[in-house]
N, C-alpha and C. Protein backbone atom coordinates (compact mmCIF):
# COMPACT_ATOMS: atom_id res chain seq x y z
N UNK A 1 98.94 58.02 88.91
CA UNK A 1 99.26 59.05 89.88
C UNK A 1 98.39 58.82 91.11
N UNK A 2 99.16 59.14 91.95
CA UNK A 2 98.54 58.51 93.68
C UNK A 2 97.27 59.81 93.82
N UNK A 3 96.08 59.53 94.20
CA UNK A 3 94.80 60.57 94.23
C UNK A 3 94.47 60.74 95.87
N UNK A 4 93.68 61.74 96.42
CA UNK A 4 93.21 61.69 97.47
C UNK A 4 91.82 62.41 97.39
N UNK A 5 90.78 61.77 98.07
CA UNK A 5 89.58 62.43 97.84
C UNK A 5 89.13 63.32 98.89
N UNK A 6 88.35 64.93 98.62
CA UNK A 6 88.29 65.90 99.46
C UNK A 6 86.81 66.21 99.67
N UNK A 7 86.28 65.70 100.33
CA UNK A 7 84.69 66.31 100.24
C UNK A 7 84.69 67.80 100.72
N UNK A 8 83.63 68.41 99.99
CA UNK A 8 82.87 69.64 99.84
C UNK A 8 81.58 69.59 100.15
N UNK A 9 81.38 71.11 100.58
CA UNK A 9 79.37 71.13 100.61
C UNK A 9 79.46 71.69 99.34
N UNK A 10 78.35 71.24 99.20
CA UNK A 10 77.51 71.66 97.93
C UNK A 10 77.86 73.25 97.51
N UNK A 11 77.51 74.04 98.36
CA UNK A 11 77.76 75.66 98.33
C UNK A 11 79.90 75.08 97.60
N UNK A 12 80.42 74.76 98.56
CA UNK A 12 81.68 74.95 98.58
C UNK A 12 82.48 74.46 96.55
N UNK A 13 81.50 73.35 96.47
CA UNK A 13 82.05 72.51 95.30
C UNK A 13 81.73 73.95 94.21
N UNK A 14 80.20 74.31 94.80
CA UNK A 14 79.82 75.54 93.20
C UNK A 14 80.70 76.69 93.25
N UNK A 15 81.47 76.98 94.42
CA UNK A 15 82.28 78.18 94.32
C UNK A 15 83.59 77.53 93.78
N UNK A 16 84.15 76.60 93.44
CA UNK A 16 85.07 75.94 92.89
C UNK A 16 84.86 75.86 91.10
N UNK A 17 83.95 75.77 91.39
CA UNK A 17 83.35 75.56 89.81
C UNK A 17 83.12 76.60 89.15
N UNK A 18 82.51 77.64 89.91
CA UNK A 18 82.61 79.04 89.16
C UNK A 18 84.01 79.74 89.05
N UNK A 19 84.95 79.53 89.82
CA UNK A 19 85.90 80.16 90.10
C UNK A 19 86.85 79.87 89.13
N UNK A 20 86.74 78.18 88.47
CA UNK A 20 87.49 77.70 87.31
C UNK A 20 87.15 78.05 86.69
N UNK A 21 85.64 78.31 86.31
CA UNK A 21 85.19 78.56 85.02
C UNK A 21 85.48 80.07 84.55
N UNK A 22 85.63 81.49 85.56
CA UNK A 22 86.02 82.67 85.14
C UNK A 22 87.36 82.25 85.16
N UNK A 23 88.03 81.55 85.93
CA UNK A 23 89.45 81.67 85.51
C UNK A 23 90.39 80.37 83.92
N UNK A 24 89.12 79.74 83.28
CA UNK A 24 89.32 79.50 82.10
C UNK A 24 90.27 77.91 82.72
N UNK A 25 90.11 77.08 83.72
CA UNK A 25 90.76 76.24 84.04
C UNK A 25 90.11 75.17 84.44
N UNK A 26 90.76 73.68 84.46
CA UNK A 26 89.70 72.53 85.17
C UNK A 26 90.08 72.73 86.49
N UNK A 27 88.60 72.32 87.05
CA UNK A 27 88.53 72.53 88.46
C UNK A 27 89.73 71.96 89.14
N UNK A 28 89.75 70.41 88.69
CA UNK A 28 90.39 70.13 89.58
C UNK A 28 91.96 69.99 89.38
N UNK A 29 92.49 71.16 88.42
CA UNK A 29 93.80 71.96 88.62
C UNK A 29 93.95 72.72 89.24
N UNK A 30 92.39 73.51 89.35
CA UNK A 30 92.62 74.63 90.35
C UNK A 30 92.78 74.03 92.15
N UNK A 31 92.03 73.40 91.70
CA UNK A 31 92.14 72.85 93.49
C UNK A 31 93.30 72.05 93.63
N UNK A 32 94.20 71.58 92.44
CA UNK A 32 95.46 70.97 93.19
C UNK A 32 96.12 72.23 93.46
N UNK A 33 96.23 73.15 92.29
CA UNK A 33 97.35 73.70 92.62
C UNK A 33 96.85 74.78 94.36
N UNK A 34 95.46 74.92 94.91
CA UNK A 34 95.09 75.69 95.79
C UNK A 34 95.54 75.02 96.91
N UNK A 35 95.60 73.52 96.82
CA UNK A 35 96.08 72.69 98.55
C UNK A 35 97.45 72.79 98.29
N UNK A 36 98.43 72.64 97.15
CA UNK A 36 99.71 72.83 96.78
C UNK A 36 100.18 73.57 97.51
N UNK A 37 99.96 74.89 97.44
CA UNK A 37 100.31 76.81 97.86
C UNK A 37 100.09 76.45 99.15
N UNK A 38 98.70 76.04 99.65
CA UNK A 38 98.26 76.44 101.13
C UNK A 38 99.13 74.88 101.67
N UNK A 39 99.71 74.26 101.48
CA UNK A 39 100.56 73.19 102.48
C UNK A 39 101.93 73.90 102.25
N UNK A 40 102.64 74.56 101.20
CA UNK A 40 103.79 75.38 100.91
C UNK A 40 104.03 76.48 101.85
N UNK A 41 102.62 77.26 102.07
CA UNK A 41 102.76 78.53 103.04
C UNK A 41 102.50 77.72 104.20
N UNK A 42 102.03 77.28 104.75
CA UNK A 42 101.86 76.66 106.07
C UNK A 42 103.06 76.09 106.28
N UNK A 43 104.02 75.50 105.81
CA UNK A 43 105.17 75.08 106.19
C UNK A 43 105.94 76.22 106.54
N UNK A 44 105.96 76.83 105.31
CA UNK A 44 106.90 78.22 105.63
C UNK A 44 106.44 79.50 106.90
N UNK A 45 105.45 79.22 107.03
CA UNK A 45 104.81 79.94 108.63
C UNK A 45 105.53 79.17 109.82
N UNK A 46 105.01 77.60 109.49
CA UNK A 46 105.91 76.91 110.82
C UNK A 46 106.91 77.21 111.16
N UNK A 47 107.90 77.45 109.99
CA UNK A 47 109.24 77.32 110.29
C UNK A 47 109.59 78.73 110.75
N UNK A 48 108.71 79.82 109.61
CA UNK A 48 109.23 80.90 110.68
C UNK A 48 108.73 81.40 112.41
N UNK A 49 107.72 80.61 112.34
CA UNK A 49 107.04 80.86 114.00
C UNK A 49 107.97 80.12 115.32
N UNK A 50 108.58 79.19 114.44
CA UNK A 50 109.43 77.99 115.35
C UNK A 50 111.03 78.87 115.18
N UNK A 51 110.70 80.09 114.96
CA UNK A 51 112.47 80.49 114.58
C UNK A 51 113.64 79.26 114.14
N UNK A 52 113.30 78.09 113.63
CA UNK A 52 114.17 77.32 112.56
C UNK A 52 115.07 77.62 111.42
N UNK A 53 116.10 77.59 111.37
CA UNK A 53 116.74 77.76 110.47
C UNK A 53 117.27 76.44 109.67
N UNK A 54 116.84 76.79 108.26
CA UNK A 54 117.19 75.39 107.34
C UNK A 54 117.50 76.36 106.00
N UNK A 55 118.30 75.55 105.51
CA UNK A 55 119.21 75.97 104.53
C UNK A 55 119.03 74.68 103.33
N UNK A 56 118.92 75.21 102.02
CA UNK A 56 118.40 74.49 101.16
C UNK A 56 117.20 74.31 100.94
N UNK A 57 116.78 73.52 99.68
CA UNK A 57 115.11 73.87 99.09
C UNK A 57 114.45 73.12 100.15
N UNK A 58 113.27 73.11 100.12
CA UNK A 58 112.39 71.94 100.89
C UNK A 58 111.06 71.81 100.56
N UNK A 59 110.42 70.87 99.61
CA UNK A 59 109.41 70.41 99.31
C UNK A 59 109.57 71.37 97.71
N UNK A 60 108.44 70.86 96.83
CA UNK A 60 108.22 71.69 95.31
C UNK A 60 108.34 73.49 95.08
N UNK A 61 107.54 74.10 95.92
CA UNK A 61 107.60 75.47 95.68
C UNK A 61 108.90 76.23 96.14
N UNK A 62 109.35 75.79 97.31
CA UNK A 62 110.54 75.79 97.85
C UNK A 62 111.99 75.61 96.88
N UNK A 63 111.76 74.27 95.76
CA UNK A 63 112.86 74.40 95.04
C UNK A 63 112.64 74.85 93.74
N UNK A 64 111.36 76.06 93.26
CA UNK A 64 111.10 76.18 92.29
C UNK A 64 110.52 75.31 91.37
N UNK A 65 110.48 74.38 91.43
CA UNK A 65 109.97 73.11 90.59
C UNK A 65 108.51 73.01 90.48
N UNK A 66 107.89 73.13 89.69
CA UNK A 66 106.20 73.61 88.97
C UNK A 66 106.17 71.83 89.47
N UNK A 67 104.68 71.62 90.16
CA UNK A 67 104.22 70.26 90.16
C UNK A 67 103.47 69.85 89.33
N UNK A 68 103.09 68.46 89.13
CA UNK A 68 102.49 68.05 87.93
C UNK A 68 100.99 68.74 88.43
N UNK A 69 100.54 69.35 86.80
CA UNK A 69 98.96 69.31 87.43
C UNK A 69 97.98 68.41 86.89
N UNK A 70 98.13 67.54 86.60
CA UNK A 70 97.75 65.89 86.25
C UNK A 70 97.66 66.08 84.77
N UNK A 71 98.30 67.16 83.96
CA UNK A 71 97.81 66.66 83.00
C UNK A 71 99.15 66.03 81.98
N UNK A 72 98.98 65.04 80.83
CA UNK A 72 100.42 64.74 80.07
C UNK A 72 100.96 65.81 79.65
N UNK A 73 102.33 65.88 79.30
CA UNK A 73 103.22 66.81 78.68
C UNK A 73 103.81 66.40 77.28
């Protein structure tokens, strides 16, 4: 699976880490699925700020389709 690496400060990585750990998840599911949502809503802001109209799904959240969160099935 194609990876991309995200640096953090120090402060930033431990609030990631606590945040998985009350929410019972690996970090770095939580942080895919957190850039997932925030590139999903940012599209969907564009399009409504640009008054665009498009018809049909566009990109994963858009067509309902859960993305991988790296782990096997």
């Amino acid at each position: 699976m194609p990876a991309i690496t995200v640096a953090f400060t120090a402060e930033e990585l431990a609030e990631l880490y606590a945040e998985a750990e009350e929410l019972g998840v690996p970090v770095e599911r939580m942080a895919r699925k957190a850039v997932c949502e925030s590139v999903a809503r940012g599209r969907r802001q564009r399009r409504r700020a640009g008054g665009q109209v498009r018809t049909g799904a566009h990109g994963l959240f858009e067509a309902g389709l859960r993305p991988s969160d790296g782990e096997e099935t």
